[in-house]
Protein backbone atom coordinates (compact mmCIF):
# COMPACT_ATOMS: atom_id res chain seq x y z
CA UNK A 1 22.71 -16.94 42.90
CA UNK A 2 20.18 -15.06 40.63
CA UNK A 3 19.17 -16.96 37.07
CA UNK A 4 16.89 -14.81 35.14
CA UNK A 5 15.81 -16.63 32.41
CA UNK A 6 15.11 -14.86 29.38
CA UNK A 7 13.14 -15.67 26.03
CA UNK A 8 15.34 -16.11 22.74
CA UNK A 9 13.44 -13.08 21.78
CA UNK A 10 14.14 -10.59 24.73
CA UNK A 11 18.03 -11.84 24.31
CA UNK A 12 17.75 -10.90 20.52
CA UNK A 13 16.44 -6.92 21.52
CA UNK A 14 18.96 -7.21 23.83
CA UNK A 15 21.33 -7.78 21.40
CA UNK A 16 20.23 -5.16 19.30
CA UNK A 17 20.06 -2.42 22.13
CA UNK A 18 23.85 -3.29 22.36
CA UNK A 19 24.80 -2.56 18.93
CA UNK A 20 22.80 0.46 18.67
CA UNK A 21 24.87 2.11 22.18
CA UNK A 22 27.77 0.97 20.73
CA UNK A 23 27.59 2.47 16.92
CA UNK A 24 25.71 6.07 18.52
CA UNK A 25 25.99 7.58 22.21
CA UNK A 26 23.09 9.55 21.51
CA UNK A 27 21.35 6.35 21.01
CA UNK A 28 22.38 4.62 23.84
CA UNK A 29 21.07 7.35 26.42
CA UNK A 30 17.73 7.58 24.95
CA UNK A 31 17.68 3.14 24.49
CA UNK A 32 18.99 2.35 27.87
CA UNK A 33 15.71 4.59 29.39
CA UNK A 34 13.34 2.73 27.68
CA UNK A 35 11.73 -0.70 29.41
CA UNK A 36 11.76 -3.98 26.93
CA UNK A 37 8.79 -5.28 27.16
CA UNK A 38 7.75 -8.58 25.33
CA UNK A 39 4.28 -8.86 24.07
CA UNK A 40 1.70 -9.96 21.89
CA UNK A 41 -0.37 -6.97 21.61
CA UNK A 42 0.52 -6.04 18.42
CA UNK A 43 2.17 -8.33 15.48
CA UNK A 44 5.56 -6.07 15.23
CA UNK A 45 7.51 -3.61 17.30
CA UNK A 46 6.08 -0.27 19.19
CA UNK A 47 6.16 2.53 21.54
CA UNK A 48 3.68 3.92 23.84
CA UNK A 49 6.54 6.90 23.74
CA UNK A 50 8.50 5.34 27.05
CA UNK A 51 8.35 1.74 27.00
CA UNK A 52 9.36 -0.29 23.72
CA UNK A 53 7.49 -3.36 22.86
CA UNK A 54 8.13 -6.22 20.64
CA UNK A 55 6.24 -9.28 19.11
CA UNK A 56 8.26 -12.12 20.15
CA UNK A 57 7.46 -13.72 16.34
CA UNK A 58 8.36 -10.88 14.47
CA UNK A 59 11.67 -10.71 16.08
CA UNK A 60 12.45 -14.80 15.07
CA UNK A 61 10.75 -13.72 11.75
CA UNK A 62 12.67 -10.47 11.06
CA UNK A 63 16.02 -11.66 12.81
CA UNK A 64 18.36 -9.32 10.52
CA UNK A 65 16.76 -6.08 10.95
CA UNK A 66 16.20 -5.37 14.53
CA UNK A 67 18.73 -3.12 15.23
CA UNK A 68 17.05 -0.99 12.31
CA UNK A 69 13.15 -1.59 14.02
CA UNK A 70 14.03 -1.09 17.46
CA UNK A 71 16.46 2.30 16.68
CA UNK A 72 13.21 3.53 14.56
CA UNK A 73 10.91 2.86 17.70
CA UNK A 74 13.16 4.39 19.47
CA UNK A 75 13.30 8.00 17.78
CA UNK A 76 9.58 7.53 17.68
CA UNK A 77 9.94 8.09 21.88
CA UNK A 78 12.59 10.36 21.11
CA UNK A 79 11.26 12.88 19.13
CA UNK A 80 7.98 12.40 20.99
CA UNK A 81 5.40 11.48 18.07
CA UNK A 82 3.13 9.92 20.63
CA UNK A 83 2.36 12.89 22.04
CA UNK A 84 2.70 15.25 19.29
CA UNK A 85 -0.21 13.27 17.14
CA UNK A 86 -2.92 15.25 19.55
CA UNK A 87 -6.34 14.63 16.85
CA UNK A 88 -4.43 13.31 14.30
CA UNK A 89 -6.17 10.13 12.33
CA UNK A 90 -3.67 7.46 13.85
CA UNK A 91 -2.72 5.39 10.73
CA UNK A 92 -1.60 8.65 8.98
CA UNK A 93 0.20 9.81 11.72
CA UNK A 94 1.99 6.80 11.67
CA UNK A 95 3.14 7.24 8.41
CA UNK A 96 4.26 10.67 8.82
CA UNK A 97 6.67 9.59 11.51
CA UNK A 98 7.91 6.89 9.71
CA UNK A 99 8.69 9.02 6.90
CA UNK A 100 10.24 11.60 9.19
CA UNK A 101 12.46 8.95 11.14
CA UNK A 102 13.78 6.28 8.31
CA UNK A 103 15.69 8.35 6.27
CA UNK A 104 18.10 8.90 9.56
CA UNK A 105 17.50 5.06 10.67
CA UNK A 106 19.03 3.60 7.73
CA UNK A 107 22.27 5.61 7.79
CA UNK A 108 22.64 3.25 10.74
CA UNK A 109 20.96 -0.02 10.67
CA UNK A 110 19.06 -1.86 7.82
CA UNK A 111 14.80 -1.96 8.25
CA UNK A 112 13.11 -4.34 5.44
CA UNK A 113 14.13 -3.41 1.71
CA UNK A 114 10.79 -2.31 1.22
CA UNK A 115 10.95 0.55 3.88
CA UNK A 116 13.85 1.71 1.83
CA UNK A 117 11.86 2.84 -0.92
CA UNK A 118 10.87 6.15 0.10
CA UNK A 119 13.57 7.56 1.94
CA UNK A 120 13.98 10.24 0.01
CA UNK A 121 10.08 11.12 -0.17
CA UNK A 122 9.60 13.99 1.94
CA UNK A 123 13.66 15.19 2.92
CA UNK A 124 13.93 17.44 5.94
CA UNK A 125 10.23 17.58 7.09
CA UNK A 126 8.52 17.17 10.42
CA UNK A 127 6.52 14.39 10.87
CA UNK A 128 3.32 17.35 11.01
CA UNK A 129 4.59 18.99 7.65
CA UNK A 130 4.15 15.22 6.39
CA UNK A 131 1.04 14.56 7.96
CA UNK A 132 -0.65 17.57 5.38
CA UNK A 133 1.13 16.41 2.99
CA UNK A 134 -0.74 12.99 3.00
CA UNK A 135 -3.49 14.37 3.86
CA UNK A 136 -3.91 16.45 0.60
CA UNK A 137 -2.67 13.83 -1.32
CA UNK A 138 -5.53 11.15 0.69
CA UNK A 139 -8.41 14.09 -0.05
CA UNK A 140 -7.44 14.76 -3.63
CA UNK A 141 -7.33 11.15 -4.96
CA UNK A 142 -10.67 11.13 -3.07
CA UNK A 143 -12.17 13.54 -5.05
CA UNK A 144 -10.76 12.28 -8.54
CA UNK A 145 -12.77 9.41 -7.80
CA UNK A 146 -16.02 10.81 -7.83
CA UNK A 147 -18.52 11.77 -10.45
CA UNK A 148 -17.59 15.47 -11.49
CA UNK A 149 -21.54 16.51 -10.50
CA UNK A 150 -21.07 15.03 -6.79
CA UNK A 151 -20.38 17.62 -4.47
CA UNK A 152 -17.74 15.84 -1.91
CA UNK A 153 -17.37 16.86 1.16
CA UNK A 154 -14.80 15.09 3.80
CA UNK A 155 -14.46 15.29 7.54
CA UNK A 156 -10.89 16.58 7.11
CA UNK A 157 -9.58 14.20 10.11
CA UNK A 158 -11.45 10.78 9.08
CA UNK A 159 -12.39 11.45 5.46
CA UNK A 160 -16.15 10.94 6.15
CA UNK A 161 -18.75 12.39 4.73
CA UNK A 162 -19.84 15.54 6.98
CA UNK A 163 -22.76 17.90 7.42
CA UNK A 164 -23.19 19.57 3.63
CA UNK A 165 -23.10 23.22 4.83
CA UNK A 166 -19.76 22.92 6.04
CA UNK A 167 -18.92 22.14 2.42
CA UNK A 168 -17.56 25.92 1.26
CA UNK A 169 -15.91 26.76 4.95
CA UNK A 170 -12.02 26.22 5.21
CA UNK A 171 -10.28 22.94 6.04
CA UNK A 172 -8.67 25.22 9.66
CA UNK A 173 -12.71 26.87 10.00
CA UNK A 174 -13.63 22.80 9.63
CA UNK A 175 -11.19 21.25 12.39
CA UNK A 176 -11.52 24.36 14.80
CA UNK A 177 -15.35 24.15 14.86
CA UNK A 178 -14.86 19.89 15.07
CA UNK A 179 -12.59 20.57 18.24
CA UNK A 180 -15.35 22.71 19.52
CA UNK A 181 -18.22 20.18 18.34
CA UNK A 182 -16.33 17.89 20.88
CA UNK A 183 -15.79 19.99 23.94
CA UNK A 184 -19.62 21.51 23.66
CA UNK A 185 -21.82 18.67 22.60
CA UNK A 186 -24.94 19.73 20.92
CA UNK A 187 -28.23 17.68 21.06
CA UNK A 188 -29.57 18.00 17.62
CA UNK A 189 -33.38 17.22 17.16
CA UNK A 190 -34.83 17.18 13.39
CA UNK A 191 -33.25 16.65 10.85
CA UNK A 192 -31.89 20.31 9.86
CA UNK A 193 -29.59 20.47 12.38
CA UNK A 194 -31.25 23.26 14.14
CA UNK A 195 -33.19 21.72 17.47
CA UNK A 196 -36.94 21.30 16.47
């Protein structure tokens, strides 16, 4: 009757969605609302936080540990870390979430040895707690690596240089007055910053 022919790839996921249902419940509620979608987008496995893509070449490549990729794309959607990055810098909010989801992946499924590594990094933290964390850690390795007579100032969300009297106001004064910098843009003429 019907033949719906699907790629050795989509078959694999498949796969994978089965033994993830089968070895958690909780799992299988949150996996079986998610869409499959093959695509070449990106060169590994993601979530826009309701849908779960996959790189068809990654999967041949990375054959035994899809179960462990797809479950950890899967708690991405299910603890909502799309959604909960709001102005967060995107490649550190990435790694926050991974650090807050692979310690609980691999008691389940295997992920790359390499992801194993830092499990026990930052145990029992939110992926926001995390987030802080890295970004101290990003800011003060950034400062060790100047001169000790440059005065560095970052933007605390891209680590750019920013506007030198914002130097001595606090990282919260910083971001609060950058969300308001956004929602009330200023024309600035001159170069002082105060509208020639």
């Amino acid at each position: 009757m019907f033949q719906i022919k699907l790629s050795s790839a989509m078959r694999r996921v498949l796969m994978a969605r089965e033994k993830i249902a089968r070895r958690n419940p909780f799992f299988a509620s949150i996996l079986f609302n998610a869409r499959l979608v093959e695509s070449e987008k990106h060169q590994t496995i993601w979530t826009d936080g309701i849908n779960v893509y996959f790189n068809p070449d990654y999967v041949k490549a990375n054959d035994n540990f899809i179960e462990g990729d797809v479950l950890e794309v899967v708690m991405h959607a299910a603890m909502q870390h799309v959604g909960r990055r709001k102005h967060r810098d995107l490649e550190r909010w990435n790694e926050a979430a991974d650090y807050s989801i692979r310690p609980l992946v691999h008691q389940f499924f295997r992920q790359h040895p390499d992801l194993h590594a830092d499990d026990g990094k930052y145990p029992d933290k939110a992926a926001e707690e995390i987030y802080e964390l890295l970004e101290k850690k990003q800011t003060a390795a950034l400062l060790r690596g100047r001169a000790p007579t440059e005065r560095a100032c970052l933007h605390p969300s891209s680590h750019r240089p920013i506007v030198p009297h914002f130097c001595g106001i606090q990282y919260r004064t910083v971001r609060l007055l950058s969300l308001v910098i956004i929602a009330y843009p200023i024309r600035v003429r001159g170069t002082d910053g105060v509208g020639n």
